[in-house]
C-alpha atoms as a PDB file:
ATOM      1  CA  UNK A   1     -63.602  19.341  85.256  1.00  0.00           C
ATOM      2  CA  UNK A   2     -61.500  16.495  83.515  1.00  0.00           C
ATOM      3  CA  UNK A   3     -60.607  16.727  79.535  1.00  0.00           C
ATOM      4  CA  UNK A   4     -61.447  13.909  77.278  1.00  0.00           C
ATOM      5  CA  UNK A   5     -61.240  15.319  73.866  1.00  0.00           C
ATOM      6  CA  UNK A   6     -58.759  17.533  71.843  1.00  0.00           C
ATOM      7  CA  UNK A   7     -58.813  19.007  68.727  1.00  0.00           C
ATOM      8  CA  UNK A   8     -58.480  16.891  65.672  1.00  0.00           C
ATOM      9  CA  UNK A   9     -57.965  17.325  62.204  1.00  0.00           C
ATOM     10  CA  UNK A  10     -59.656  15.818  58.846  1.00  0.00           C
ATOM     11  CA  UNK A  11     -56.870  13.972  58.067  1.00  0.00           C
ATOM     12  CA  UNK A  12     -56.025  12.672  61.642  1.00  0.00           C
ATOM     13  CA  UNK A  13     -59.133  11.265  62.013  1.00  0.00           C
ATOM     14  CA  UNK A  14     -59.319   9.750  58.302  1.00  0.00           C
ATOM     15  CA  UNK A  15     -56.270   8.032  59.253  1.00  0.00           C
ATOM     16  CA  UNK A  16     -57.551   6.622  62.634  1.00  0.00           C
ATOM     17  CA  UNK A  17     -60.625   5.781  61.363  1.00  0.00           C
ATOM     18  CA  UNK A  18     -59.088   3.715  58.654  1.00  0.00           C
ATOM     19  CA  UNK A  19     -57.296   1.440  60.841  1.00  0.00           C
ATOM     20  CA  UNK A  20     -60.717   0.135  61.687  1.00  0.00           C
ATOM     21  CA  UNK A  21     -61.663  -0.883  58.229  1.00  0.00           C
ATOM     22  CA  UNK A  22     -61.015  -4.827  58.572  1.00  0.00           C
ATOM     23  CA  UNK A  23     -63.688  -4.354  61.434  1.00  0.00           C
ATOM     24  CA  UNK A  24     -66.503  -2.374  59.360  1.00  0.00           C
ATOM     25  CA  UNK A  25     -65.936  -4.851  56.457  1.00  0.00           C
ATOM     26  CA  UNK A  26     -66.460  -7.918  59.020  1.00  0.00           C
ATOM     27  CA  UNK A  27     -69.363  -6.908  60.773  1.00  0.00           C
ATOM     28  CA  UNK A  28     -71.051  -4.388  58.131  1.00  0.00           C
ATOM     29  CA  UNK A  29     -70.991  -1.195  60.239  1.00  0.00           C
ATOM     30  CA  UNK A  30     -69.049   1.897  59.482  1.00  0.00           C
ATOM     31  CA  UNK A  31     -68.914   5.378  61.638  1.00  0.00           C
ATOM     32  CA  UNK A  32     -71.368   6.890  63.315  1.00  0.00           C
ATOM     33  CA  UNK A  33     -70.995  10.924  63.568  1.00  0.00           C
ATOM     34  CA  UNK A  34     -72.818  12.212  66.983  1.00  0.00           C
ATOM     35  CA  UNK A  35     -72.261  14.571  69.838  1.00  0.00           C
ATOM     36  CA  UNK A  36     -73.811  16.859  70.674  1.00  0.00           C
ATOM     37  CA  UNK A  37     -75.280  17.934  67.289  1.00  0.00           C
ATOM     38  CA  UNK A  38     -72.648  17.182  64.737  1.00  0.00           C
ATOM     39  CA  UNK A  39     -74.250  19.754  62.091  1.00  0.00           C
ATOM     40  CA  UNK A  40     -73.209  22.739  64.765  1.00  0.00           C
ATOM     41  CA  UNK A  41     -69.700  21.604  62.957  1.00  0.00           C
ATOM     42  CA  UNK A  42     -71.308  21.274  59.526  1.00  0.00           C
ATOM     43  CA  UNK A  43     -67.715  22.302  57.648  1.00  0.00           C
ATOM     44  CA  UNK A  44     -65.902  19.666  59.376  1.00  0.00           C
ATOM     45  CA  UNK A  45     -69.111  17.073  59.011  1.00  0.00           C
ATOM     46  CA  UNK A  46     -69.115  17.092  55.562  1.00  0.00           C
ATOM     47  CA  UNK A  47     -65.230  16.792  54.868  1.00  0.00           C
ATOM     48  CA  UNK A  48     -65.408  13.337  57.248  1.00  0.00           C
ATOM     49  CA  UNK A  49     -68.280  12.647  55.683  1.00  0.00           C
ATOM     50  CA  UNK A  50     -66.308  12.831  52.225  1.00  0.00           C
ATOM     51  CA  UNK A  51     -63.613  11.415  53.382  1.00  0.00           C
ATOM     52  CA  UNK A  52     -65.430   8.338  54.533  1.00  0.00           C
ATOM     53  CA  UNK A  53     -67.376   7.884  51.345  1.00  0.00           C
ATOM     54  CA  UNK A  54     -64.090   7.471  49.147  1.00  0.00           C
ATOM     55  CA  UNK A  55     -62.846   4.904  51.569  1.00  0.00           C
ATOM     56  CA  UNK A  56     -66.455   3.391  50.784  1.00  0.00           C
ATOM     57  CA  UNK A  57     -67.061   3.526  54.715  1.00  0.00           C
ATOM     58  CA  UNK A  58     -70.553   3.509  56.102  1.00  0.00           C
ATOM     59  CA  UNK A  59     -71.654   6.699  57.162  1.00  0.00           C
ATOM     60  CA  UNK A  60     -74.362   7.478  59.729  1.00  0.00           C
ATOM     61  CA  UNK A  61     -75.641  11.144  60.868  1.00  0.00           C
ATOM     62  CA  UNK A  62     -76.854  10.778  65.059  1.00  0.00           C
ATOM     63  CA  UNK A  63     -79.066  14.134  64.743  1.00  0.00           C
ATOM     64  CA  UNK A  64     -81.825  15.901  66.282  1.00  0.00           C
ATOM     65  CA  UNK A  65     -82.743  17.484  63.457  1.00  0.00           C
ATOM     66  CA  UNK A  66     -82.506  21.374  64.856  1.00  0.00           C
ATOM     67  CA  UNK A  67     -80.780  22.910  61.804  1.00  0.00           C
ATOM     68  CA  UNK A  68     -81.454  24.998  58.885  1.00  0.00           C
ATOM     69  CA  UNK A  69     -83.349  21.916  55.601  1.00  0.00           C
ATOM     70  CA  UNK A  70     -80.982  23.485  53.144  1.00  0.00           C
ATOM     71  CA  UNK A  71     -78.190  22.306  55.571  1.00  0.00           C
ATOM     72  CA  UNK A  72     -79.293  18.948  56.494  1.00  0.00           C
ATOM     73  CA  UNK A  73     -80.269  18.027  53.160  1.00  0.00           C
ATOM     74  CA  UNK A  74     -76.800  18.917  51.711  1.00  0.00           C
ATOM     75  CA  UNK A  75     -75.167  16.715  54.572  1.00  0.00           C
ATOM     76  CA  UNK A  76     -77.797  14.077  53.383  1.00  0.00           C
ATOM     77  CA  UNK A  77     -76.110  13.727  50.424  1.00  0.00           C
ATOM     78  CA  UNK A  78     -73.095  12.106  51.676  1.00  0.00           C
ATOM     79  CA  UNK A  79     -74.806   9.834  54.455  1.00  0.00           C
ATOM     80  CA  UNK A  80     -76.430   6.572  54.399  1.00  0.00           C
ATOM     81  CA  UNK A  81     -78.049   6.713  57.794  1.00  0.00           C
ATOM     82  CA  UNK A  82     -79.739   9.464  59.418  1.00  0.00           C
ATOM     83  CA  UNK A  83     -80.577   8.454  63.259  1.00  0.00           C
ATOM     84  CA  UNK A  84     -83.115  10.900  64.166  1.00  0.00           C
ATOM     85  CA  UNK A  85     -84.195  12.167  67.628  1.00  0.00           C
ATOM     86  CA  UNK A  86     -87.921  12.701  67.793  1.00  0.00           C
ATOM     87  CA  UNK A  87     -88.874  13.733  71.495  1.00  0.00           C
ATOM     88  CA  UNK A  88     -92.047  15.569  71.621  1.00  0.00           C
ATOM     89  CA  UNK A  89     -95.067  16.132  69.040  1.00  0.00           C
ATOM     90  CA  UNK A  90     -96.280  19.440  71.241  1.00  0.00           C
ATOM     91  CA  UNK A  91     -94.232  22.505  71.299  1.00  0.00           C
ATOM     92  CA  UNK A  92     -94.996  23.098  74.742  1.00  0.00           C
ATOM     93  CA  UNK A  93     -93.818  19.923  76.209  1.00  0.00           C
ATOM     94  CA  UNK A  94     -90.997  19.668  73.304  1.00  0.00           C
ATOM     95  CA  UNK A  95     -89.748  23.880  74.427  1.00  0.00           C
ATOM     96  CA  UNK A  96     -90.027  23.265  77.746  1.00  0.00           C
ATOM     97  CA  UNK A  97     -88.226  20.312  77.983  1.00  0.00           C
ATOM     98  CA  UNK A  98     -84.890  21.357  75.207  1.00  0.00           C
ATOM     99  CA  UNK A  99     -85.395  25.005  74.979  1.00  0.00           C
ATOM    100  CA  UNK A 100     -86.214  25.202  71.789  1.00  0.00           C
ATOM    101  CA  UNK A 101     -89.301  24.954  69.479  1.00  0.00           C
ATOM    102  CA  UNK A 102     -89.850  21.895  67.455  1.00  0.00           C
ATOM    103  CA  UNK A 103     -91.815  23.087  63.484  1.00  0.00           C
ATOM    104  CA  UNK A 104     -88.456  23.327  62.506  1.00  0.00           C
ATOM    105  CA  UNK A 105     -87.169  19.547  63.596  1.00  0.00           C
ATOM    106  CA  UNK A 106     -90.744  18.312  61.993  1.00  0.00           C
ATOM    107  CA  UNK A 107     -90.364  19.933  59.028  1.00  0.00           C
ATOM    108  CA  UNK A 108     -86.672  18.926  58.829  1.00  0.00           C
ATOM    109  CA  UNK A 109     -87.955  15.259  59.414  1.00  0.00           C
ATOM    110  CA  UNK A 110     -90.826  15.316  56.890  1.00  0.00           C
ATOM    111  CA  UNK A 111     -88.302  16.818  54.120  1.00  0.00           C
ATOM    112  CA  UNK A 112     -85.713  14.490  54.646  1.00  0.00           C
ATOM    113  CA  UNK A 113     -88.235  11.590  54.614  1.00  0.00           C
ATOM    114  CA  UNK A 114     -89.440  12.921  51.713  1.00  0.00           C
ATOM    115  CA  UNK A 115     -85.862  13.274  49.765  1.00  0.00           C
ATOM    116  CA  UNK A 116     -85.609   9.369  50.326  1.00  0.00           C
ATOM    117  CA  UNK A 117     -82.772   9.135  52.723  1.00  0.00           C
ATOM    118  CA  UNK A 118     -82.514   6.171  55.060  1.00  0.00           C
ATOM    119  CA  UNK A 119     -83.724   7.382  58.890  1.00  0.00           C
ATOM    120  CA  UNK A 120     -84.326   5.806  61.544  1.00  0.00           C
ATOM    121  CA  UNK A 121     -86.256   7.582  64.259  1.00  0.00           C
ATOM    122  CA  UNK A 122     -85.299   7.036  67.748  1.00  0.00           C
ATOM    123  CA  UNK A 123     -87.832   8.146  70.868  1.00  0.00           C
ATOM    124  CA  UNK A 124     -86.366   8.715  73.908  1.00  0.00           C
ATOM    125  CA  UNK A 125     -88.964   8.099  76.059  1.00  0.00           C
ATOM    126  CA  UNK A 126     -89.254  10.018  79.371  1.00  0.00           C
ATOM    127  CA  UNK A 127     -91.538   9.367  82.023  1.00  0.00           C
ATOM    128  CA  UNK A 128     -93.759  12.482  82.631  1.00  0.00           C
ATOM    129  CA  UNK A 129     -92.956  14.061  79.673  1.00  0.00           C
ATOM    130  CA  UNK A 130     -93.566  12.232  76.560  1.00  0.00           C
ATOM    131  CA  UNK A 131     -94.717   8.801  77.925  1.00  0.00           C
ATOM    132  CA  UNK A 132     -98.441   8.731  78.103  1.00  0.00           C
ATOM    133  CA  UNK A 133    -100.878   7.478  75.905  1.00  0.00           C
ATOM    134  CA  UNK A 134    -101.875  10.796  74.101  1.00  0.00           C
ATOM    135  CA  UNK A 135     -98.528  11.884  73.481  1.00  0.00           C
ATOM    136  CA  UNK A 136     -97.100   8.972  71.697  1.00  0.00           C
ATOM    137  CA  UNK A 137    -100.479   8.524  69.599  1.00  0.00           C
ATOM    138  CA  UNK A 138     -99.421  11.760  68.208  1.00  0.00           C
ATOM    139  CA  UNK A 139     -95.851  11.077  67.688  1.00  0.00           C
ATOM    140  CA  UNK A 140     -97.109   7.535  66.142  1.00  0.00           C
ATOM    141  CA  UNK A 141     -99.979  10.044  63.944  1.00  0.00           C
ATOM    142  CA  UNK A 142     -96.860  11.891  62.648  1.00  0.00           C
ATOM    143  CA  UNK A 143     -94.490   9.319  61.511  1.00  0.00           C
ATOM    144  CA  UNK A 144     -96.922   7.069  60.159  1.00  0.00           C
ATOM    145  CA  UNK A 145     -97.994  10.309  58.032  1.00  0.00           C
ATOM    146  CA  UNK A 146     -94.012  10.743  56.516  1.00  0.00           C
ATOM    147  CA  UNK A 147     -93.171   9.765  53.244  1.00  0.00           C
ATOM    148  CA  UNK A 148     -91.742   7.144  53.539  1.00  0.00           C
ATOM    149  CA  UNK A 149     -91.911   4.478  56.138  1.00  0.00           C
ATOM    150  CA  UNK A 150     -89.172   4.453  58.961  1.00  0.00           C
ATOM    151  CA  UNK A 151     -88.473   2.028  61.700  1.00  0.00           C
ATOM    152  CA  UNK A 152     -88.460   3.784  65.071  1.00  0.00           C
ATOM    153  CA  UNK A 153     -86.025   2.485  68.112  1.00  0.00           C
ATOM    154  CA  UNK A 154     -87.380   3.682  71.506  1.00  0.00           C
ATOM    155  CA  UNK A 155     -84.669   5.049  73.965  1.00  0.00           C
ATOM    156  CA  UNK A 156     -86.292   3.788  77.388  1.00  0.00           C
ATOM    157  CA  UNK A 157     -84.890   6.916  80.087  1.00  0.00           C
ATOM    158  CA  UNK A 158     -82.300   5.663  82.183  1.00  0.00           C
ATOM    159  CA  UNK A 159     -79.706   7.323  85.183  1.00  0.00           C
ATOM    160  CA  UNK A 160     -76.655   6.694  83.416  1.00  0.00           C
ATOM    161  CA  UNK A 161     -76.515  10.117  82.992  1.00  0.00           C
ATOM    162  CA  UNK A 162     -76.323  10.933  86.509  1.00  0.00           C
ATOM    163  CA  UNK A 163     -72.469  10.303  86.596  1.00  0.00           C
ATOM    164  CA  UNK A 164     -71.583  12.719  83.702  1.00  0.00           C
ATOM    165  CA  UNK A 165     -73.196  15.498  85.386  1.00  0.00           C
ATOM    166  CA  UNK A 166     -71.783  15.215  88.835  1.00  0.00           C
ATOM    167  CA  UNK A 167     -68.707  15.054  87.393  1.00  0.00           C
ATOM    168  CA  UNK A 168     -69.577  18.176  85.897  1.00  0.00           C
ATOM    169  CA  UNK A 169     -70.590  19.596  89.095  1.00  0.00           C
ATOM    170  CA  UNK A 170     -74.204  20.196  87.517  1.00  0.00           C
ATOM    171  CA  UNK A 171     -77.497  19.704  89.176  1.00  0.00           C
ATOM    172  CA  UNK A 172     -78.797  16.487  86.997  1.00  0.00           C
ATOM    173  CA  UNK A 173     -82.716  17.258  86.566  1.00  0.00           C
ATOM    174  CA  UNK A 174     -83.456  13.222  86.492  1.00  0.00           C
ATOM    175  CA  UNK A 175     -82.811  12.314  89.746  1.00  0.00           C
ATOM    176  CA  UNK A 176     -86.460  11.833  91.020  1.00  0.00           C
ATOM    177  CA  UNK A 177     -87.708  10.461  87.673  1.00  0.00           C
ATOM    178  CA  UNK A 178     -88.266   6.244  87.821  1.00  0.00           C
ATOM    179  CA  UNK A 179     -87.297   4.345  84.827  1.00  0.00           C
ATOM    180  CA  UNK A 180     -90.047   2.822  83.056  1.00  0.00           C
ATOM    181  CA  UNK A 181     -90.852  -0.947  83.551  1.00  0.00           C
ATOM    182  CA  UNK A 182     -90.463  -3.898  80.688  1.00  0.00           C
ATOM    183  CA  UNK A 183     -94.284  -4.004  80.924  1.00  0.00           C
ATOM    184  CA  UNK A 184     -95.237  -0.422  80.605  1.00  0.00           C
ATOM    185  CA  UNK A 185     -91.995  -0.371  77.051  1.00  0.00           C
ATOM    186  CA  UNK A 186     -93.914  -3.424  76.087  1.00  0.00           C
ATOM    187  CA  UNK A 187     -97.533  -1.447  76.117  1.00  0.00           C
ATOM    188  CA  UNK A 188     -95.771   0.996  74.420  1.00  0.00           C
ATOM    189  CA  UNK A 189     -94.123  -0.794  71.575  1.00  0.00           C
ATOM    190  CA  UNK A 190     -97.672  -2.408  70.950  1.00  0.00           C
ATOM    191  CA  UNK A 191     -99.464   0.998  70.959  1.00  0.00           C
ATOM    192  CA  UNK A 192     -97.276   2.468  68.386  1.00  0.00           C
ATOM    193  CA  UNK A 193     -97.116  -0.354  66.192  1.00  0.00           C
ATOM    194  CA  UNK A 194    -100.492  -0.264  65.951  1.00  0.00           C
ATOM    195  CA  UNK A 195     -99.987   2.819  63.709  1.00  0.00           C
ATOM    196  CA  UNK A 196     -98.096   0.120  61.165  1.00  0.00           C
ATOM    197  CA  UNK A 197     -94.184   1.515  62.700  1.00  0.00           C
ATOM    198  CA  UNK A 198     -91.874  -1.214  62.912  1.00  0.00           C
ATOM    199  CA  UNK A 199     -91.006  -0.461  66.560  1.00  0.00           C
ATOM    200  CA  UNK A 200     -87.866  -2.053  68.713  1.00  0.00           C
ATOM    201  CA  UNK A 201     -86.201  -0.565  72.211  1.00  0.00           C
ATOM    202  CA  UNK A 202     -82.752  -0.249  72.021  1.00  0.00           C
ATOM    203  CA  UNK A 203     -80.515   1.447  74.612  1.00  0.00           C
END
């Protein structure tokens, strides 16, 4: 196995970070905290989190959303973006597929929509799993239902990943699954906007 990080203080990483300032104030952006799950290190989360908000940094949360509300609304109060993972409206397909059960991440989503924070909700979308018709009607039923409106970015699957595990030495579980085409994204960005989501396919 090869070693890319090391441990890292608040302070270290305030003062790295802020050597990038000219570069957030030229091109708007700020740091993104992700992972993993950065609220399984909610202590150190909300000091950088601090930190960056008295250096009037932009601060965005990459989550998905399995934590306890009382948590992720606290950390909500010291971020300006929440990117939010939303992979699978059943709990069947959604346990099966992360090991875990998803009322929790719903409710999570529907709270935080509702405490007027700034999301926007990212679909990975995985052929076989979450990719049909039926299943994104339902995930385009539930977000159209939140709060407040949120633009969604669809994460089309892709085998970069592939690499990272056979470094690893893990099986990857992807291998026989075929990306998805421009035409079938395109059927899908105009299926859920028909649900009024302002929909766009990032990475």
């Amino acid at each position: 196995r090869e070693r890319t990080g090391w441990p890292v203080t608040v302070p270290e990483l305030v003062r790295t970070i802020e050597r990038d300032i000219p570069f957030y104030e030229q091109s708007g952006g700020g740091v993104t905290f992700s992972g993993g799950e950065p609220l399984c290190q909610t202590e150190f989360l909300m000091a950088m989190l601090e930190a960056c908000g008295r250096l009037e940094i932009h601060r965005a949360v990459d989550t998905c959303g399995y934590a306890a509300s009382d948590l992720l609304l606290q950390v909500a109060r010291f971020t300006d973006l929440f990117l939010f993972d939303l992979k699978a409206l059943d709990p069947v397909t959604h346990y099966a597929n992360t090991g875990v059960d998803n009322a929790g991440i719903l409710a999570n989503l529907r709270q935080l929509s509702g405490s007027g924070a700034e999301i926007i909700i990212r679909i990975p979308l995985i052929p076989g799993v979450n990719d049909d018709m039926p299943s994104l009607s339902k995930i385009g039923e539930f977000i159209a239902a939140l709060p407040r409106k949120h633009p969604v970015d669809l994460l089309p699957y892709h085998a970069a990943a592939a690499g990272k595990y056979k470094k690893l030495g893990i099986a990857f579980g992807g291998g026989n699954v075929t990306p998805l085409s421009k035409e079938r994204v395109a059927e899908i960005v105009q299926h859920l906007s028909g649900f009024g989501l302002t929909v766009s396919v990032g990475g």
